[in-house]
N, C-alpha and C. Protein backbone atom coordinates (compact mmCIF):
# COMPACT_ATOMS: atom_id res chain seq x y z
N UNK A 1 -4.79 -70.87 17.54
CA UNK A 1 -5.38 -71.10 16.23
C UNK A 1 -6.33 -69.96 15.92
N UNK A 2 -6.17 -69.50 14.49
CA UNK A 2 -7.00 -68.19 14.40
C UNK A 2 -8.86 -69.06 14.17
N UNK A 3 -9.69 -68.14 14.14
CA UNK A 3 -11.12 -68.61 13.87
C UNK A 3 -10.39 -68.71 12.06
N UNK A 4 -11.45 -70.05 11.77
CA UNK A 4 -11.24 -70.50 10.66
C UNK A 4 -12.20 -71.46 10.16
N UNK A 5 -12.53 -71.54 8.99
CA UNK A 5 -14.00 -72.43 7.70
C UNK A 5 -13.35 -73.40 7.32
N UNK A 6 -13.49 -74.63 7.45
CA UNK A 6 -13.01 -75.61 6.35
C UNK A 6 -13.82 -75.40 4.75
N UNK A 7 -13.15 -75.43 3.86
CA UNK A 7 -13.96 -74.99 2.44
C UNK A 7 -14.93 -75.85 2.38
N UNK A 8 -15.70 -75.41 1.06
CA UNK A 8 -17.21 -76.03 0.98
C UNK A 8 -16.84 -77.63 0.48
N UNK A 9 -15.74 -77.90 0.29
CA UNK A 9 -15.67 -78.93 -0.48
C UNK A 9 -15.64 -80.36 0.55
N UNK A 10 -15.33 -79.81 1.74
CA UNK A 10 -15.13 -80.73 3.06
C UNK A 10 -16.75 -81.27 3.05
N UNK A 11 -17.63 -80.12 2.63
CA UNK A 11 -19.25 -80.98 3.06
C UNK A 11 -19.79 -81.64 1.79
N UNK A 12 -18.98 -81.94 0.98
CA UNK A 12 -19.35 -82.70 -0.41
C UNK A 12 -18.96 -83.81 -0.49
N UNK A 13 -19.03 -85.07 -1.09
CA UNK A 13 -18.61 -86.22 -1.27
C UNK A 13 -17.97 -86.85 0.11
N UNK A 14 -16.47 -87.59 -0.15
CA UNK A 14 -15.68 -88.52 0.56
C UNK A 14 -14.81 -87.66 1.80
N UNK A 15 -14.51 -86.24 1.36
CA UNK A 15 -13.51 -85.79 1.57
C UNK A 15 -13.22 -85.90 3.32
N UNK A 16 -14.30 -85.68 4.10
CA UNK A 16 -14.45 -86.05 5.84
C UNK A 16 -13.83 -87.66 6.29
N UNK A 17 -14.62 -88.47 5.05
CA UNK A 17 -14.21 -89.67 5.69
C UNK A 17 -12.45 -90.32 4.83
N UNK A 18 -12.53 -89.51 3.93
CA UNK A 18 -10.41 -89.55 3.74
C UNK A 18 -9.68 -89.05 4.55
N UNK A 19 -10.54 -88.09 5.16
CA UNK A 19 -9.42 -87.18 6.55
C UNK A 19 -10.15 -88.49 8.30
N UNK A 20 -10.91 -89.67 7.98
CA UNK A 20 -11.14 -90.24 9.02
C UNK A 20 -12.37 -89.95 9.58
N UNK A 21 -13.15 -89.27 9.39
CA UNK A 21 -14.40 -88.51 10.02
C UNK A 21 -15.68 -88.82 9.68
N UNK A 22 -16.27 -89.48 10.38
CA UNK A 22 -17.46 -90.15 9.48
C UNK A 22 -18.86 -89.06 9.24
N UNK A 23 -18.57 -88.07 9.76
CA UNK A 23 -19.68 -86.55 9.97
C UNK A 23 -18.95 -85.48 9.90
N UNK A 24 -19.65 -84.84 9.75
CA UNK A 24 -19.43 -83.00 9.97
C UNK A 24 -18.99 -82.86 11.25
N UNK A 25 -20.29 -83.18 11.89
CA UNK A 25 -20.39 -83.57 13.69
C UNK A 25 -18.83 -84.21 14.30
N UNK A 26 -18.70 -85.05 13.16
CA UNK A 26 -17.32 -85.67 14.11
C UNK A 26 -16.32 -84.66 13.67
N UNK A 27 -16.35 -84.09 12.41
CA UNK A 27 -14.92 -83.75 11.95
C UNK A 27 -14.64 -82.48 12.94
N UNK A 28 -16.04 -81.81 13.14
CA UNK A 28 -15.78 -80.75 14.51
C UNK A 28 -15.57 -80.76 15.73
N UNK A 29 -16.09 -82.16 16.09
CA UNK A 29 -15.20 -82.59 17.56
C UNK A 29 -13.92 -83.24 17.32
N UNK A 30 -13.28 -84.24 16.33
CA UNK A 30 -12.19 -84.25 16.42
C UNK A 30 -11.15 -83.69 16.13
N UNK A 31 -11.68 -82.61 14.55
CA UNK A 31 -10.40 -81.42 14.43
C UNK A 31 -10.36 -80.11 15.42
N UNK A 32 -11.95 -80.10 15.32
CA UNK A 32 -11.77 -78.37 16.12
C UNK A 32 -11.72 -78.12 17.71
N UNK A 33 -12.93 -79.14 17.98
CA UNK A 33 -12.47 -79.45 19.35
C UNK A 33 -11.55 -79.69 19.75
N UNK A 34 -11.01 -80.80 19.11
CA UNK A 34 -9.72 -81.49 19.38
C UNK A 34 -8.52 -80.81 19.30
N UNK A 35 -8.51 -79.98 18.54
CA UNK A 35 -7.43 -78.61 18.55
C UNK A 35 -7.66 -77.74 19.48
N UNK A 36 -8.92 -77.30 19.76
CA UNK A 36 -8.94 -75.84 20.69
C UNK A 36 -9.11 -76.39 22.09
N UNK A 37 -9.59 -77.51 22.53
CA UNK A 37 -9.96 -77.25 23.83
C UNK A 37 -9.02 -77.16 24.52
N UNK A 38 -7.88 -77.76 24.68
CA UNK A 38 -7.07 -77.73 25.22
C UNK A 38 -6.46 -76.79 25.14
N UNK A 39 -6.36 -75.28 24.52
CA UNK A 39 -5.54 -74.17 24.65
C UNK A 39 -6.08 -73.28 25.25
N UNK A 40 -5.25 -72.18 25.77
CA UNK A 40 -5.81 -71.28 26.25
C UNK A 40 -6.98 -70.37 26.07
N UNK A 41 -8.15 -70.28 26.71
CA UNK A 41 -9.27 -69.76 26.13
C UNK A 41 -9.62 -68.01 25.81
N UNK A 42 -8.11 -67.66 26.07
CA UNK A 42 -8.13 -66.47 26.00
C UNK A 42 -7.49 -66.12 24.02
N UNK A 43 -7.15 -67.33 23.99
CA UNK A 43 -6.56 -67.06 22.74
C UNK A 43 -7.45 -67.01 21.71
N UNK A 44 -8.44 -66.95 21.92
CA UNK A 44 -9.56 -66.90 20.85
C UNK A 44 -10.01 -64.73 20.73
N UNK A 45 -9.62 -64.05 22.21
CA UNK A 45 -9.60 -63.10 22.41
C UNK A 45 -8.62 -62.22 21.87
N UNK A 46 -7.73 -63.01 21.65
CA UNK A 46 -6.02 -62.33 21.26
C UNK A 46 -6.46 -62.53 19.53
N UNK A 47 -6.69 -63.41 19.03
CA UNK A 47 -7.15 -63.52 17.38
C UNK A 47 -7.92 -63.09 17.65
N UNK A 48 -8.72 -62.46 17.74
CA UNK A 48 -9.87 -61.44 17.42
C UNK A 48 -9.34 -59.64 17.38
N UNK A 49 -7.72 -59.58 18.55
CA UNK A 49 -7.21 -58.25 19.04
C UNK A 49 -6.74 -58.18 17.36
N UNK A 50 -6.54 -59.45 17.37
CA UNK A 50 -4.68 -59.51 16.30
C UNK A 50 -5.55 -58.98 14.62
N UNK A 51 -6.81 -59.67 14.50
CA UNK A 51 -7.42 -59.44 13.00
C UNK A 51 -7.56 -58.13 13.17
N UNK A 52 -7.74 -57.52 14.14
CA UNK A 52 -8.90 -55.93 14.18
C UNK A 52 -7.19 -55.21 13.89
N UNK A 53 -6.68 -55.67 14.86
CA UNK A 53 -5.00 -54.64 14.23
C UNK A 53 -4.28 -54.87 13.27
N UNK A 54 -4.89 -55.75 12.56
CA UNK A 54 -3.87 -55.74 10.94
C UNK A 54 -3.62 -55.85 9.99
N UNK A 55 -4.56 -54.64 10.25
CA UNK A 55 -5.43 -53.86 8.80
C UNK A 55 -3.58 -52.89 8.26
N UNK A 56 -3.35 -53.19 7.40
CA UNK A 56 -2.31 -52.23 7.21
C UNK A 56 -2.21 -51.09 6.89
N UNK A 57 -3.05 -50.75 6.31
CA UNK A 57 -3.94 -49.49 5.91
C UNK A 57 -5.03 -48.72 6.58
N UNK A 58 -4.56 -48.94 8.46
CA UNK A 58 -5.42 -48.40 9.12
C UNK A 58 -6.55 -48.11 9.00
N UNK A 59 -7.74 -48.84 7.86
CA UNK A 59 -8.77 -48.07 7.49
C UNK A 59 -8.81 -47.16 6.78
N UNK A 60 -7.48 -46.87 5.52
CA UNK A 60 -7.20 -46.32 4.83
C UNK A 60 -7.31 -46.37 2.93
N UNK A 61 -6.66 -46.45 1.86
CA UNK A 61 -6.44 -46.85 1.24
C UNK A 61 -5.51 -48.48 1.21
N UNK A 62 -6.04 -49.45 1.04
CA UNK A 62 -5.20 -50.86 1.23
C UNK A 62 -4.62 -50.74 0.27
N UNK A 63 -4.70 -50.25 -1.42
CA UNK A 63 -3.45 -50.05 -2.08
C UNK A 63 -2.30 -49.41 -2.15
N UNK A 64 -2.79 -48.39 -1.53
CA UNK A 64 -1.74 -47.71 -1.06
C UNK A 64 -0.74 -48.02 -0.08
N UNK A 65 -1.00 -48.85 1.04
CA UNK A 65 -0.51 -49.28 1.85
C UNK A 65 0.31 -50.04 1.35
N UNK A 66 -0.13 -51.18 0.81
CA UNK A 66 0.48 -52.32 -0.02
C UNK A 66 1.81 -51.61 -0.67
N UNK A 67 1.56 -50.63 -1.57
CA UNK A 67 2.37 -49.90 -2.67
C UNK A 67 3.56 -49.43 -1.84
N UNK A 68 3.78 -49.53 -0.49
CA UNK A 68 4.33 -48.81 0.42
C UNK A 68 5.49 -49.90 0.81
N UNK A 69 5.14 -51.32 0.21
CA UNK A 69 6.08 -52.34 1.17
C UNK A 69 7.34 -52.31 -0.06
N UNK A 70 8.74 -52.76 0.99
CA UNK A 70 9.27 -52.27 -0.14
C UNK A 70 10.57 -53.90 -0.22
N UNK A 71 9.56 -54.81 0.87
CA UNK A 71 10.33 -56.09 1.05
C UNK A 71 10.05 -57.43 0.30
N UNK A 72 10.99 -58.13 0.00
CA UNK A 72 10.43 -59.30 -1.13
C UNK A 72 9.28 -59.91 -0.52
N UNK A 73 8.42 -60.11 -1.46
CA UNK A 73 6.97 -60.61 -1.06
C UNK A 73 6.20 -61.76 -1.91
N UNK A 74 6.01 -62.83 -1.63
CA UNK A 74 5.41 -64.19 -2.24
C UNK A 74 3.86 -63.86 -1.54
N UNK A 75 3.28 -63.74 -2.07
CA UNK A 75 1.55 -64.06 -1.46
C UNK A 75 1.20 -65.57 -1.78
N UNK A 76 1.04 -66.38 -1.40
CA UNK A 76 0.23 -68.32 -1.35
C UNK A 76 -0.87 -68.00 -1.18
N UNK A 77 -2.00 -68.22 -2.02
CA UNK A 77 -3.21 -68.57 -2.05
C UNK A 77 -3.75 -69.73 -1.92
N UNK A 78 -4.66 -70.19 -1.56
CA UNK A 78 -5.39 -71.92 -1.47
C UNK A 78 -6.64 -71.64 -2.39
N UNK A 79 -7.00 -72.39 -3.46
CA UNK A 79 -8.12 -72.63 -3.85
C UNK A 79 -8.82 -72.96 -2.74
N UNK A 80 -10.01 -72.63 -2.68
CA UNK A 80 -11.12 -73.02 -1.74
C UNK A 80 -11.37 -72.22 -0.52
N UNK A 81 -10.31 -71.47 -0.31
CA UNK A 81 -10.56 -70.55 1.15
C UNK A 81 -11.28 -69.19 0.75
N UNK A 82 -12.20 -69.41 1.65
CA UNK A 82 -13.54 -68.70 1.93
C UNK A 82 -13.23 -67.86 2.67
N UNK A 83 -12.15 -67.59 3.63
CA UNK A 83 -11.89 -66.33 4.40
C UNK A 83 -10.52 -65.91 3.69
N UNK A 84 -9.95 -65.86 2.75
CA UNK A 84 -9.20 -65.11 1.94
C UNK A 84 -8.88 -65.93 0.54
N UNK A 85 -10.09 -65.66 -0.21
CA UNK A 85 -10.28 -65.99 -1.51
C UNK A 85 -8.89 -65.54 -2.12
N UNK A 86 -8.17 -66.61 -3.35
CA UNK A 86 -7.13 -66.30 -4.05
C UNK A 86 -7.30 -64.87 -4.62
N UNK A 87 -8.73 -64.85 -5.34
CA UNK A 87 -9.01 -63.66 -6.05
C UNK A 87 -8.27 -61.95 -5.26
N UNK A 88 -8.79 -62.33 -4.12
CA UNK A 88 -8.16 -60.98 -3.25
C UNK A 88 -6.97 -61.07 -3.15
N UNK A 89 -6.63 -62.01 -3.23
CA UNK A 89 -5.02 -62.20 -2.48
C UNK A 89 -4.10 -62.03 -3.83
N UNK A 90 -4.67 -62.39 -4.88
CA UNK A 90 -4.15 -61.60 -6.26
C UNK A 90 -4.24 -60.45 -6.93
N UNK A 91 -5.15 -59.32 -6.02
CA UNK A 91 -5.54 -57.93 -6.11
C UNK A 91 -4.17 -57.09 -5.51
N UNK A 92 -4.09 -57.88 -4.06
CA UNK A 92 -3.36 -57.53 -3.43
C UNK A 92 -1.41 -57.45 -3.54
N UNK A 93 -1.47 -58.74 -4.22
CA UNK A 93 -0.17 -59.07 -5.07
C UNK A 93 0.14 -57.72 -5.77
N UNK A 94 -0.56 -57.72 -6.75
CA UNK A 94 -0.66 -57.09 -7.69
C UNK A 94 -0.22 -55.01 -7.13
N UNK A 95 -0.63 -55.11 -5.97
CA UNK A 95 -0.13 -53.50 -5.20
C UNK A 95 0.84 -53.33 -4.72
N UNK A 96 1.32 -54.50 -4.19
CA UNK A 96 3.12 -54.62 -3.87
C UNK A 96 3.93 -54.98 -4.59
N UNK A 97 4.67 -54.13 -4.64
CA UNK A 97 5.83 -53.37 -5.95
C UNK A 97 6.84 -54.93 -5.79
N UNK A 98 6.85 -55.28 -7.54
CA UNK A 98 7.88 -57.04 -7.05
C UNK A 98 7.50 -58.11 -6.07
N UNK A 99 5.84 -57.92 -5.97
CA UNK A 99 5.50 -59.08 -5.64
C UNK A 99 4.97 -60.48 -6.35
N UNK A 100 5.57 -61.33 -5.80
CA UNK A 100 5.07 -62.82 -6.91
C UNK A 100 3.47 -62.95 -5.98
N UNK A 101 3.03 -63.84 -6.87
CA UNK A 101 1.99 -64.70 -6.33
C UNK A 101 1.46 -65.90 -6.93
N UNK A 102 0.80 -66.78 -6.00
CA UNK A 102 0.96 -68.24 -6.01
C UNK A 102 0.11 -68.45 -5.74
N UNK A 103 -0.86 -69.75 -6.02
CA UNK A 103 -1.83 -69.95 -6.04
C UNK A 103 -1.64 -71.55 -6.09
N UNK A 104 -2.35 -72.12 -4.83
CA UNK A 104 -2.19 -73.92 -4.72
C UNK A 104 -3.62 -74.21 -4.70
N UNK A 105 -3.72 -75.39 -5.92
CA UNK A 105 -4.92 -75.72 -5.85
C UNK A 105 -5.05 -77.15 -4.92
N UNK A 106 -6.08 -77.01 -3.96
CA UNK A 106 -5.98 -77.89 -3.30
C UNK A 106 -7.59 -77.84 -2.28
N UNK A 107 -8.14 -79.19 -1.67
CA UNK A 107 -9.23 -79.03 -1.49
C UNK A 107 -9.65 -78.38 -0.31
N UNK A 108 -8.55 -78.13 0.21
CA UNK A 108 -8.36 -78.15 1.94
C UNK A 108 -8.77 -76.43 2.26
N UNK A 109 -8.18 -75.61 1.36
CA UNK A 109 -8.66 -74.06 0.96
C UNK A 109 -7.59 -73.27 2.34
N UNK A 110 -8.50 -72.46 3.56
CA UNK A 110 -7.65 -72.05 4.77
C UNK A 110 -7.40 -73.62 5.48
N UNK A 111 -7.65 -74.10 5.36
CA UNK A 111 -6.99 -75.26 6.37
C UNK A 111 -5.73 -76.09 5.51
N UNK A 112 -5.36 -75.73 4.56
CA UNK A 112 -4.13 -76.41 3.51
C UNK A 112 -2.90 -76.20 4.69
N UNK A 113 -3.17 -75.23 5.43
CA UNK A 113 -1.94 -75.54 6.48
C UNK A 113 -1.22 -76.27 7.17
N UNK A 114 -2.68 -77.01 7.86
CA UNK A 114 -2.74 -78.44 8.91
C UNK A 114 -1.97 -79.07 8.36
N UNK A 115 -2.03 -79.73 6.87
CA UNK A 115 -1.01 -80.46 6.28
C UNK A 115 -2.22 -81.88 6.69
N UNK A 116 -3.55 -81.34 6.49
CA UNK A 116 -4.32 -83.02 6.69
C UNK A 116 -4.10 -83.91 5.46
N UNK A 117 -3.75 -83.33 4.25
CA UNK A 117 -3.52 -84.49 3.24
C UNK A 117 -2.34 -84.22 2.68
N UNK A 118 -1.38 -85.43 2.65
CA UNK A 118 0.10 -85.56 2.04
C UNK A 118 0.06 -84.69 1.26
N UNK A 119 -1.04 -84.30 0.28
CA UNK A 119 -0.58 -83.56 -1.03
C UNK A 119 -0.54 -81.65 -0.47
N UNK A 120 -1.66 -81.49 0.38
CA UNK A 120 -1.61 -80.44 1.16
C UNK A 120 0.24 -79.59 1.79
N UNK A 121 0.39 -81.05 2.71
CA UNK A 121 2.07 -80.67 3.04
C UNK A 121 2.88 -80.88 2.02
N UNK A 122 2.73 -81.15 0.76
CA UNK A 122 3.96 -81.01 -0.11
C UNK A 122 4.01 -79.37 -0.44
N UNK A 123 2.23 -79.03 -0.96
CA UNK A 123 2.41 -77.71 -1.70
C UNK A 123 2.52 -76.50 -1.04
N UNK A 124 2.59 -76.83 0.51
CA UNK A 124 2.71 -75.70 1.41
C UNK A 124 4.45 -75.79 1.26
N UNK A 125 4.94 -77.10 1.81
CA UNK A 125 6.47 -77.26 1.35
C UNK A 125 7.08 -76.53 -0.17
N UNK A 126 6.19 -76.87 -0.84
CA UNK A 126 7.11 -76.09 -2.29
C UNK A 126 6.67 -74.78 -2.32
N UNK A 127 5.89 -74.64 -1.49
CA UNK A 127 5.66 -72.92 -1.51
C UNK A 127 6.35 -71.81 -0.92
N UNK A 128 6.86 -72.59 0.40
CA UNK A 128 7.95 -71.84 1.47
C UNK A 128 9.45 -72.26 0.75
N UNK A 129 9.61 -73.37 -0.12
CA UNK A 129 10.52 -73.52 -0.60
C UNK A 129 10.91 -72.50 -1.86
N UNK A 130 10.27 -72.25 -2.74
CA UNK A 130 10.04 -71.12 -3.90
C UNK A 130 9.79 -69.91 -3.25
N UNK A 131 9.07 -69.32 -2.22
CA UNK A 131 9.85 -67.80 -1.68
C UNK A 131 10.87 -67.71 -1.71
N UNK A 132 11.32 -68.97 -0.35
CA UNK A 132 12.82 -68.74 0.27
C UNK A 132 13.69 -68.08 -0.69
N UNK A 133 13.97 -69.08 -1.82
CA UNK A 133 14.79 -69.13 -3.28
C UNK A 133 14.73 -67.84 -4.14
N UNK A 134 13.55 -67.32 -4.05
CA UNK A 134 13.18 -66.30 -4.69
C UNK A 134 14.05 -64.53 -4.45
């Protein structure tokens, strides 16, 4: 699992105790704990190798880089994610030549993956479903 924020919206209202969690406190021992301890503790070392190498633009121009891909490309955005805001991820669209981009609004933000709420796993589903097709 890469290091990862649940969005701000997890520390507002109901949203902890719809996913089961009656705290912050709990939602971090039962999602995060509960996900990482049991894996290898080196893998927190390997996501840290993996972010620093893939930069595509070596520390270069990133539009340029981008401008360089020349393979069909869907970018998925999550409303709410704090470690790759839609906004960037629609900058980025926008540099690769025939790229779509998508944008799911949803509360979950980088964690829309997990698939913690039914509506979460549909729009990740219609999202891999509308590349594919594409």
């Amino acid at each position: 699992m890469a290091l990862t924020l649940p969005p701000l919206a997890y520390y507002h209202g109901d949203v902890l105790a719809q996913l089961g969690f009656a705290s912050v406190d709990d939602f971090v021992r039962g999602f995060f704990e509960g996900f990482m301890v049991g894996q290898d503790p080196n893998n927190l070392l390997i996501q840290a190798r993996k972010a620093r190498g893939a930069d595509p633009a070596q520390g270069g121009d990133m539009a340029q880089a981008l401008g360089r891909i020349t393979a069909k490309a869907t970018l998925v955005a999550f409303t709410g994610d704090v470690m790759f805001p839609p906004q960037d991820n629609e900058v980025d669209a926008r540099s690769i030549p025939g790229a779509r981009y998508r944008e799911v609004t949803t509360l979950s933000g980088h964690l829309t993956t997990f698939g913690l709420f039914p509506a979460d796993k549909q729009a990740v589903d219609e999202a891999i479903r509308d590349a594919l097709a594409a």
